[in-house]
C-alpha atoms as a PDB file:
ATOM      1  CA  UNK A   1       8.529 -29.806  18.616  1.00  0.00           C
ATOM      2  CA  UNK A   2       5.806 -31.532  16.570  1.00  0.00           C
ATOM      3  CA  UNK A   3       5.759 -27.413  14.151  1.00  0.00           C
ATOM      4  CA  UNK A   4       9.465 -27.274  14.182  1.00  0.00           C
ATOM      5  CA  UNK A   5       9.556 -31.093  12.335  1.00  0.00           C
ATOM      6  CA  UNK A   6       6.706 -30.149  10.051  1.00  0.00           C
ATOM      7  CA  UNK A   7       8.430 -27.099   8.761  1.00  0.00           C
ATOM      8  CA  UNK A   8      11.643 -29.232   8.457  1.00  0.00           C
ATOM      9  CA  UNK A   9       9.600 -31.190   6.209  1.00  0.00           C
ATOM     10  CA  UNK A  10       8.267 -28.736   4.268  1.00  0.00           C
ATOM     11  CA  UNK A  11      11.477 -27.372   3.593  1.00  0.00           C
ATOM     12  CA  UNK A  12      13.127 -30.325   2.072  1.00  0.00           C
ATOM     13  CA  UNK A  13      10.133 -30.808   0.031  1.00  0.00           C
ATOM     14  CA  UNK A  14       9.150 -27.375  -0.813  1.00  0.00           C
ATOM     15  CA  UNK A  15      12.105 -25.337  -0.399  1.00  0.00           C
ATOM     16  CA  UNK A  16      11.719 -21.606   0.390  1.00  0.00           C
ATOM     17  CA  UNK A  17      14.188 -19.512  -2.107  1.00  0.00           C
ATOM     18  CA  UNK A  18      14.270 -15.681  -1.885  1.00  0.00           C
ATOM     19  CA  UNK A  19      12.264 -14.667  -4.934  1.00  0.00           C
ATOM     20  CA  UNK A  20      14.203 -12.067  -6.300  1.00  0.00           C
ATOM     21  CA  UNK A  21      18.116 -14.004  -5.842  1.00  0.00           C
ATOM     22  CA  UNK A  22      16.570 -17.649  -5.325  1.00  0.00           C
ATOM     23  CA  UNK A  23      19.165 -18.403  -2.832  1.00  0.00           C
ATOM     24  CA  UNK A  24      17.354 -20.414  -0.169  1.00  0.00           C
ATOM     25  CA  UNK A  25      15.803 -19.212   2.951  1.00  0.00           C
ATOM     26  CA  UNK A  26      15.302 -21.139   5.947  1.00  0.00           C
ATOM     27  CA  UNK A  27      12.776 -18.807   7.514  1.00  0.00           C
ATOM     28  CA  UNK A  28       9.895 -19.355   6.487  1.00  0.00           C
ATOM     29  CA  UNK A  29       8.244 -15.808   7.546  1.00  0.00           C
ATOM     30  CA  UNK A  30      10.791 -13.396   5.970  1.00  0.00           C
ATOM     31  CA  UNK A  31       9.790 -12.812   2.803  1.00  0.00           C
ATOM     32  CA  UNK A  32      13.300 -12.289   0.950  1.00  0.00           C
ATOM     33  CA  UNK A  33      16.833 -13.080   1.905  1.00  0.00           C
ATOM     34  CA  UNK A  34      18.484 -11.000   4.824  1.00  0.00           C
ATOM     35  CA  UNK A  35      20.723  -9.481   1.685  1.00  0.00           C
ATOM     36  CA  UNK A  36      17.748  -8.556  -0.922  1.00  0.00           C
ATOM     37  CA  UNK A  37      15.435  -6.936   2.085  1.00  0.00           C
ATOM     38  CA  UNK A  38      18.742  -4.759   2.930  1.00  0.00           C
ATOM     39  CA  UNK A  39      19.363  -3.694  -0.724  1.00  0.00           C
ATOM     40  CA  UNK A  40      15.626  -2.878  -0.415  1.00  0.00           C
ATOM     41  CA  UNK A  41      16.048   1.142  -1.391  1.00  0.00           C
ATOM     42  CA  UNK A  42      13.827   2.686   2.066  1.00  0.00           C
ATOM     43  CA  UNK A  43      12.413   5.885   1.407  1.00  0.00           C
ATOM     44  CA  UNK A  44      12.717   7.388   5.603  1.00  0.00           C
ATOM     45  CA  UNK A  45       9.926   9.700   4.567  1.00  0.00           C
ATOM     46  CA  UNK A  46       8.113   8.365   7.659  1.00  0.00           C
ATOM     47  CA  UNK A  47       9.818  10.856   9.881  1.00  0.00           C
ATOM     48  CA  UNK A  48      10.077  13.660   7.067  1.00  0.00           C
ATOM     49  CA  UNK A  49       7.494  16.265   6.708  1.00  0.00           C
ATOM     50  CA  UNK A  50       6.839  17.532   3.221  1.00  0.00           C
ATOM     51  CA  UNK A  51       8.374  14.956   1.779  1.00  0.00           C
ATOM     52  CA  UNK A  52       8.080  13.833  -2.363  1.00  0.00           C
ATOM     53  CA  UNK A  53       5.171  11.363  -1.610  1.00  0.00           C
ATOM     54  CA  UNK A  54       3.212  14.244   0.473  1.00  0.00           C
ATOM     55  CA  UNK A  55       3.967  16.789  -2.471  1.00  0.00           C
ATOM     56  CA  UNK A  56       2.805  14.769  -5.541  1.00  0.00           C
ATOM     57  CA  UNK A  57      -0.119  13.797  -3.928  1.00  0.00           C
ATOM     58  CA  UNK A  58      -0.692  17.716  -3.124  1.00  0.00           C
ATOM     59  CA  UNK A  59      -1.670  18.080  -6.777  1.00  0.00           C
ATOM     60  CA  UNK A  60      -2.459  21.383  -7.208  1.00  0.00           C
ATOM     61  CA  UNK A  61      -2.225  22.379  -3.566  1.00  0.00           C
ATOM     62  CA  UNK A  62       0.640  23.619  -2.824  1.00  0.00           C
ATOM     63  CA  UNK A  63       1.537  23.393   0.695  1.00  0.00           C
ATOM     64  CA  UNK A  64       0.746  21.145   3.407  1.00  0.00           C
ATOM     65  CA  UNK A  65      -1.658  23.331   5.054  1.00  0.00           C
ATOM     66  CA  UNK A  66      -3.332  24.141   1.234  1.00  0.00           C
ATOM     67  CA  UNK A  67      -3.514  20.255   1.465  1.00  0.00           C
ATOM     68  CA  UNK A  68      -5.261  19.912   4.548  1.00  0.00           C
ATOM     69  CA  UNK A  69      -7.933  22.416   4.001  1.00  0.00           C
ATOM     70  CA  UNK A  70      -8.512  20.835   0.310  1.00  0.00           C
ATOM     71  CA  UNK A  71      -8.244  16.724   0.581  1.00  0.00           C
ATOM     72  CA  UNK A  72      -8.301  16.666   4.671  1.00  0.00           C
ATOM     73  CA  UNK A  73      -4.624  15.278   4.210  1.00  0.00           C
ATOM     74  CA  UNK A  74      -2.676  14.912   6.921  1.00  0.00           C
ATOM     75  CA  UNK A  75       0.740  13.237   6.646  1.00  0.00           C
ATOM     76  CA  UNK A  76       1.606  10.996   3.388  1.00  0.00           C
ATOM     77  CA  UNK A  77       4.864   8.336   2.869  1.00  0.00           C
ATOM     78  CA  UNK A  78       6.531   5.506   0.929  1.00  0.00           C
ATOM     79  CA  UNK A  79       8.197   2.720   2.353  1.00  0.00           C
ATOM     80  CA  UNK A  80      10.640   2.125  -0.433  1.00  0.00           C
ATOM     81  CA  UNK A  81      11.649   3.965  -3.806  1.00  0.00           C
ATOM     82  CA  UNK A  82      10.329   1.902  -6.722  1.00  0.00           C
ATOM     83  CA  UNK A  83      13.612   1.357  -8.574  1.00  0.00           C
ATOM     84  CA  UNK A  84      14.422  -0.949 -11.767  1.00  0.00           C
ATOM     85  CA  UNK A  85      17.055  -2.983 -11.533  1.00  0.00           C
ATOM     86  CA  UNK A  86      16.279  -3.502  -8.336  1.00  0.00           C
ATOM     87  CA  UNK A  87      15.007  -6.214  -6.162  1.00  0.00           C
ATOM     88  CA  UNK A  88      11.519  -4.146  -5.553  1.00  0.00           C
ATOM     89  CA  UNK A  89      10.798  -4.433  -8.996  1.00  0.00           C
ATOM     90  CA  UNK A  90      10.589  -8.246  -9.573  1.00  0.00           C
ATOM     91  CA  UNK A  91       8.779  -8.130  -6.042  1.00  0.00           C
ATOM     92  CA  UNK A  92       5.866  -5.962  -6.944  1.00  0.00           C
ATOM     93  CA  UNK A  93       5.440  -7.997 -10.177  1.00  0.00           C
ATOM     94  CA  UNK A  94       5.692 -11.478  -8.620  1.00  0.00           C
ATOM     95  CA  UNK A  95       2.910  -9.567  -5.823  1.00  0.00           C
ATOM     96  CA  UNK A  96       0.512  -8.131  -8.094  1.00  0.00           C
ATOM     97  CA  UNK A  97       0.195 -10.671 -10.951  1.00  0.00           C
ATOM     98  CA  UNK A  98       2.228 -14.007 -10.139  1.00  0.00           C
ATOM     99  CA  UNK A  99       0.086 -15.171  -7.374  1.00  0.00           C
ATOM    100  CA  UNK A 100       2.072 -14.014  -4.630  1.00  0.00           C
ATOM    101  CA  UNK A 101       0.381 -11.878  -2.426  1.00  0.00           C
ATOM    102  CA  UNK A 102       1.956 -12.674   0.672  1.00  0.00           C
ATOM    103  CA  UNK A 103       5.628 -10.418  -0.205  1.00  0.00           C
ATOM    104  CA  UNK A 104       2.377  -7.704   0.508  1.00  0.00           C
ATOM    105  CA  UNK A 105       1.649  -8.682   3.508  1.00  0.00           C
ATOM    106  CA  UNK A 106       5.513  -9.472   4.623  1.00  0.00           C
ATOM    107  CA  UNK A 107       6.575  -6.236   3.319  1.00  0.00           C
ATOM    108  CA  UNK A 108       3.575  -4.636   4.733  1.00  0.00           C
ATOM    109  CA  UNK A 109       4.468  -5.803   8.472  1.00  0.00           C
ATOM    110  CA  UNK A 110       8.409  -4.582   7.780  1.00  0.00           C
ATOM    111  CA  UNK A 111       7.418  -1.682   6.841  1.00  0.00           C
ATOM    112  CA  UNK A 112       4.802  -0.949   9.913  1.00  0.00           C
ATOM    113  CA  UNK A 113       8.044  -2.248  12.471  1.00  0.00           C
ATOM    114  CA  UNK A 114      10.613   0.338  10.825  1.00  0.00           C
ATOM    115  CA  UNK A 115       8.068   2.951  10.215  1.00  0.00           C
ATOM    116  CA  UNK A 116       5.961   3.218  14.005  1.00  0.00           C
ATOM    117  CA  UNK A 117       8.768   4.405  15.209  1.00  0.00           C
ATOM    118  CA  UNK A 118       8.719   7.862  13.694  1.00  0.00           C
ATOM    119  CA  UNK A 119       4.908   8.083  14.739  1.00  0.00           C
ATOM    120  CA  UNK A 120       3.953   7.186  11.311  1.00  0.00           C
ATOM    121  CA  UNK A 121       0.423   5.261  12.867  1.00  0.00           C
ATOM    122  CA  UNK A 122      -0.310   7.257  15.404  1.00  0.00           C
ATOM    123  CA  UNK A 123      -4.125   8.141  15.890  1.00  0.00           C
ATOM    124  CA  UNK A 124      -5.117   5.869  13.216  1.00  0.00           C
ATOM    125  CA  UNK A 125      -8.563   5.013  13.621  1.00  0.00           C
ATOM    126  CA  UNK A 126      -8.872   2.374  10.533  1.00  0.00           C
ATOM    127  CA  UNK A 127      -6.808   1.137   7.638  1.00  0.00           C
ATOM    128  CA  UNK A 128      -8.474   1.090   4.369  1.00  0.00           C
ATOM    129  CA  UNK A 129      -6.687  -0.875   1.127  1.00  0.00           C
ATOM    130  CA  UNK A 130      -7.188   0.955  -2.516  1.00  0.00           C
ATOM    131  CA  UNK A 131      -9.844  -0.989  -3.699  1.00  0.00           C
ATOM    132  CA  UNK A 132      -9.645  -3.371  -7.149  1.00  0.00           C
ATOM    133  CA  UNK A 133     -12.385  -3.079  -9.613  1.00  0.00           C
ATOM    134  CA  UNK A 134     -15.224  -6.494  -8.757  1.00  0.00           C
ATOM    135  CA  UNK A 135     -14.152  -7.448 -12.368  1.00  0.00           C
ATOM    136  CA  UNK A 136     -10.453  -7.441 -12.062  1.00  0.00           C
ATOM    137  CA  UNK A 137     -10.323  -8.804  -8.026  1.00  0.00           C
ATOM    138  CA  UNK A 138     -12.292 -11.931  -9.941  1.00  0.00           C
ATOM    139  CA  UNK A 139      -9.659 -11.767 -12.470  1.00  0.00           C
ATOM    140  CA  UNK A 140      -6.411 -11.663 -10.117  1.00  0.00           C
ATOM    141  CA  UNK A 141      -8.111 -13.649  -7.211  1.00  0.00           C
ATOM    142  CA  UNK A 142      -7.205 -10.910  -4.887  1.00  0.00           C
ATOM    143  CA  UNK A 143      -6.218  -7.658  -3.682  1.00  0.00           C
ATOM    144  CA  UNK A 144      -2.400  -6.739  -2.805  1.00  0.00           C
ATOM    145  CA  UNK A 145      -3.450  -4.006  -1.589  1.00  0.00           C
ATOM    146  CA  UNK A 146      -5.513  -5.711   1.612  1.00  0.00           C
ATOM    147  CA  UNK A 147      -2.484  -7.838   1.812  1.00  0.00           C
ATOM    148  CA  UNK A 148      -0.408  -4.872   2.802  1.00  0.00           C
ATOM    149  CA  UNK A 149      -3.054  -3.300   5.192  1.00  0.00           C
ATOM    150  CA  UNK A 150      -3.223  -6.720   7.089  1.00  0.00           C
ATOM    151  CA  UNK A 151       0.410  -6.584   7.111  1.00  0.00           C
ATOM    152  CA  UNK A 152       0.636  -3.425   8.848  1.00  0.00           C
ATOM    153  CA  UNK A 153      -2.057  -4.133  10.741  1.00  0.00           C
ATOM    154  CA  UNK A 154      -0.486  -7.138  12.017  1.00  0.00           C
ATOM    155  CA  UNK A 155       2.241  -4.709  13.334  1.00  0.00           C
ATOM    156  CA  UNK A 156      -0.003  -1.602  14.944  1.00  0.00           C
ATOM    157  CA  UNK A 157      -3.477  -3.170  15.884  1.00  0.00           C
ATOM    158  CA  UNK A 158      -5.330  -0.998  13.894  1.00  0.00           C
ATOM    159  CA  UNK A 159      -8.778  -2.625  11.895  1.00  0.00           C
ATOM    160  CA  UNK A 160      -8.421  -3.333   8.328  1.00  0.00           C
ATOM    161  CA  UNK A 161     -11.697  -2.265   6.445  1.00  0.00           C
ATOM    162  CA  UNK A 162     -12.610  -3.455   3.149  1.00  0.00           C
ATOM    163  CA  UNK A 163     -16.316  -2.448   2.814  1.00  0.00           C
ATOM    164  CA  UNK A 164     -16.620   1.674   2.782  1.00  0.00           C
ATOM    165  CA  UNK A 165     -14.805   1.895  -0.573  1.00  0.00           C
ATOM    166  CA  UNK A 166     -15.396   0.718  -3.921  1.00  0.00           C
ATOM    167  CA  UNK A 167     -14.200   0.921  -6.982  1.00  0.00           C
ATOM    168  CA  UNK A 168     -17.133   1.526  -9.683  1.00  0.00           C
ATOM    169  CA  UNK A 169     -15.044   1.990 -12.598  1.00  0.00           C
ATOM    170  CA  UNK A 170     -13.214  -0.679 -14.412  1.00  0.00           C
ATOM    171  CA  UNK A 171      -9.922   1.549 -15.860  1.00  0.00           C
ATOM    172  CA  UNK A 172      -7.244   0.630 -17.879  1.00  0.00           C
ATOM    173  CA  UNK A 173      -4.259   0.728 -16.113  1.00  0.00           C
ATOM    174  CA  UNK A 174      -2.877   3.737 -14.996  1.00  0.00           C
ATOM    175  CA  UNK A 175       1.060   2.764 -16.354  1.00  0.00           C
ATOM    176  CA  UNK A 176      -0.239   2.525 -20.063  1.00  0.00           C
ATOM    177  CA  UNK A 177      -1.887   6.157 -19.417  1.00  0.00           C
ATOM    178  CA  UNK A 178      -0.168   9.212 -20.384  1.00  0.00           C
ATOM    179  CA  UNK A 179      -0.602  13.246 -18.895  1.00  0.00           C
ATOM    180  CA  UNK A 180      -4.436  14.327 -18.634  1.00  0.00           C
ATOM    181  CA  UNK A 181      -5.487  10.633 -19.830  1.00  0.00           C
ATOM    182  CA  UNK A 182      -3.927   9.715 -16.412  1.00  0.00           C
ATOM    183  CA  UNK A 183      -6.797  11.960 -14.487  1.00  0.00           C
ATOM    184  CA  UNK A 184      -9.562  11.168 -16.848  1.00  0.00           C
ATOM    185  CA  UNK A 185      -9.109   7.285 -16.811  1.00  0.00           C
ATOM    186  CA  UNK A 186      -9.330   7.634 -12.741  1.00  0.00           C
ATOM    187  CA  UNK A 187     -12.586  10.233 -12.568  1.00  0.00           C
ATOM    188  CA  UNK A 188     -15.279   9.657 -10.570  1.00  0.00           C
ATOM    189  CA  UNK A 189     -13.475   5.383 -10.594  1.00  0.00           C
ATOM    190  CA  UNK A 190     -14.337   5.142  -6.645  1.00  0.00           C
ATOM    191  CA  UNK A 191     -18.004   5.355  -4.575  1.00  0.00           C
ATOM    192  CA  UNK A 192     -18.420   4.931  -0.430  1.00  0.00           C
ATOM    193  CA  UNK A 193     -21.069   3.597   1.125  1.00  0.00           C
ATOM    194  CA  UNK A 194     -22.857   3.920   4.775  1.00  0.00           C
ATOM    195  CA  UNK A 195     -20.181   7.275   5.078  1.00  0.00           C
ATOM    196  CA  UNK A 196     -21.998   7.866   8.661  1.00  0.00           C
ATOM    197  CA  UNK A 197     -20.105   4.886   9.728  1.00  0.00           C
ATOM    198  CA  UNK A 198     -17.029   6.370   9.257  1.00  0.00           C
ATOM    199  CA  UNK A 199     -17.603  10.068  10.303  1.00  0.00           C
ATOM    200  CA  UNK A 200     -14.618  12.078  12.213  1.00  0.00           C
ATOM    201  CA  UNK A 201     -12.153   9.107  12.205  1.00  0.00           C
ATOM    202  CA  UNK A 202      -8.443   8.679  10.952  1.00  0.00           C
ATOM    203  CA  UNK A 203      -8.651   6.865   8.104  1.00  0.00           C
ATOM    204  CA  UNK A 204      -4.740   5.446   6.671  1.00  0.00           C
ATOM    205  CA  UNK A 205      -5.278   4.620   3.000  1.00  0.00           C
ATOM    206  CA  UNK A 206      -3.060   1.892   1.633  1.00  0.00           C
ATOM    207  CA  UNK A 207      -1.897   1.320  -2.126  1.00  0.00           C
ATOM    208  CA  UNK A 208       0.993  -0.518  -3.396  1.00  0.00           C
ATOM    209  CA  UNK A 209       2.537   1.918  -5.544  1.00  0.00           C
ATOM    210  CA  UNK A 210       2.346   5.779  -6.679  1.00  0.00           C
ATOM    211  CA  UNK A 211       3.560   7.796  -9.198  1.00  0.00           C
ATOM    212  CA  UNK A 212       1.365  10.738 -10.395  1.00  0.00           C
ATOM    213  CA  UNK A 213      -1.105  10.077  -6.970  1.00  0.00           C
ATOM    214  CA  UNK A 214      -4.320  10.605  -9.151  1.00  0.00           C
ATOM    215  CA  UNK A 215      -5.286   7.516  -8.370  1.00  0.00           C
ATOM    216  CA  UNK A 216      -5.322   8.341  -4.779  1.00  0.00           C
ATOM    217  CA  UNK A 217      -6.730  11.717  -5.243  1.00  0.00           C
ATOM    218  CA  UNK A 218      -9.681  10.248  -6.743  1.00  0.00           C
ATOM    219  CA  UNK A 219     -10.072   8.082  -4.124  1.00  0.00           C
ATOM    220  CA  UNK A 220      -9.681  10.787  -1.818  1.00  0.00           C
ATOM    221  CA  UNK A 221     -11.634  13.047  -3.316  1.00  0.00           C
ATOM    222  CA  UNK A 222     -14.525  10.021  -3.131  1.00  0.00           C
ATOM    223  CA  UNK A 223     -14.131   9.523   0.713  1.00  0.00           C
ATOM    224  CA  UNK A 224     -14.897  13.115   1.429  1.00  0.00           C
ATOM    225  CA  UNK A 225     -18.656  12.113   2.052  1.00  0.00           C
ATOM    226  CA  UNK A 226     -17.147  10.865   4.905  1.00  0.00           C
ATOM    227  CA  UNK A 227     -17.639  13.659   7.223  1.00  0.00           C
ATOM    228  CA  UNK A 228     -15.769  15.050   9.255  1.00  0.00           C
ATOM    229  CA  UNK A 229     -12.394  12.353   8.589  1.00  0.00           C
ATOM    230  CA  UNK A 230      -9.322  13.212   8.078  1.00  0.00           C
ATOM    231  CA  UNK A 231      -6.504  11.109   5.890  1.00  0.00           C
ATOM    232  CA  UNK A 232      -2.996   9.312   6.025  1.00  0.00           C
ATOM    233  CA  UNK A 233      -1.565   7.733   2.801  1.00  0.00           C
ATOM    234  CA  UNK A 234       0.301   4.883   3.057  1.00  0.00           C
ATOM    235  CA  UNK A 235       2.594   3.767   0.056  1.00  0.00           C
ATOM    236  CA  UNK A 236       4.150   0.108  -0.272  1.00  0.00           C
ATOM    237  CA  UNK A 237       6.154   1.633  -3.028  1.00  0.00           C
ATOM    238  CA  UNK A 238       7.046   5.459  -4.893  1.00  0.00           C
ATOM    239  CA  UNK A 239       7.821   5.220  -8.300  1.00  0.00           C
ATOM    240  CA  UNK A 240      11.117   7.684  -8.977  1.00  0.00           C
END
């Protein structure tokens, strides 16, 4: 009774508006209105092989096997379609650089309850997040990325680890980077440590958005010291 009457209170005073619409909420753990979170444009690659996430993050391999051999890949997806004009778009702004990490984390746990279903987590050993740069974590005051992974972890059980992968290189961002500029600026930008930890285990990499995947292929191709593992992506977002 006593939680119920403090989040009364909270409402009047700090009322929770959908951040997209701003039409009021009276949940306080949904994230966006019932109508924005169903205009949300959901990508169902979770239950389709081959799909457009799997095949840009291929690169140059061109088949899922070729990709298996190569980057140890073994199934990739989206959650939603990154779309202008759509409600996705203000919330990955407002996520990654208005202060509001937790639409991550919400939008992580929706997307771990609509996508276990198709199998999507199965024989996950460990979620890691796409680590931020030390200088630009200090800068934003956190990583959306880990906000997603606890999200989903929330959802599946599965660990969230945050210490086996680093980001060494301070890039520009990828969106202001252009063709071959894209792959340079990302080169050699990650670095594991203590691999032997993580030998031989299913390892679900999470990142809030892709669109050429050499981001992630970097990061893949850094986590190969860990022997032995094998790799799931895990996109909040896929940019069209």
């Amino acid at each position: 009774m006593a939680s119920v009457l403090r989040n009364a209170l909270f409402s009047l005073f700090y009322p929770h508006n959908c951040p997209t619409c701003d039409n009021y909420i009276g949940d306080l753990s949904k994230v966006v209105c019932d109508e924005c979170l169903a205009s949300l444009p959901r990508t169902e690659q979770a239950q389709i092989q081959d799909n457009g996430t799997e095949m840009v993050l291929w690169g140059k391999a061109d088949s899922r096997a070729a990709a298996k051999k190569t980057m140890h890949m073994e199934r990739a997806a989206a959650y939603l379609f990154y779309e202008k004009e759509n409600p996705i778009q203000d919330m990955i702004h407002l996520m990654k650089y208005k202060d509001q990490p937790m639409i991550g984390y919400k939008l992580g746990r929706q997307a771990a309850m609509e996508m276990q279903y198709a199998g999507f987590f199965d024989s996950i050993d460990i979620i890691v997040p796409m680590p931020l740069h030390p200088k630009r974590l200090r800068e934003r005051g956190y990583n959306q990325s880990e906000y997603i992974a606890k999200g989903i972890s929330d959802i599946t059980g599965i660990p969230v680890d945050t210490t086996h992968v680093m980001r060494i290189k301070n890039t520009p961002q990828q969106a202001l980077q252009r063709g071959e500029a894209r792959k340079q600026n990302v080169a050699d930008a990650f670095e594991v440590n203590h691999p032997e930890q993580m030998y031989y285990k299913h390892i679900l990499i999470v990142d809030d958005l892709i669109t050429t995947g050499e981001t992630m292929r970097s990061c893949l191709r850094a986590m190969k010291r860990f022997r032995g593992a094998t790799f799931s992506v895990f996109a909040l977002c896929k940019a069209q």
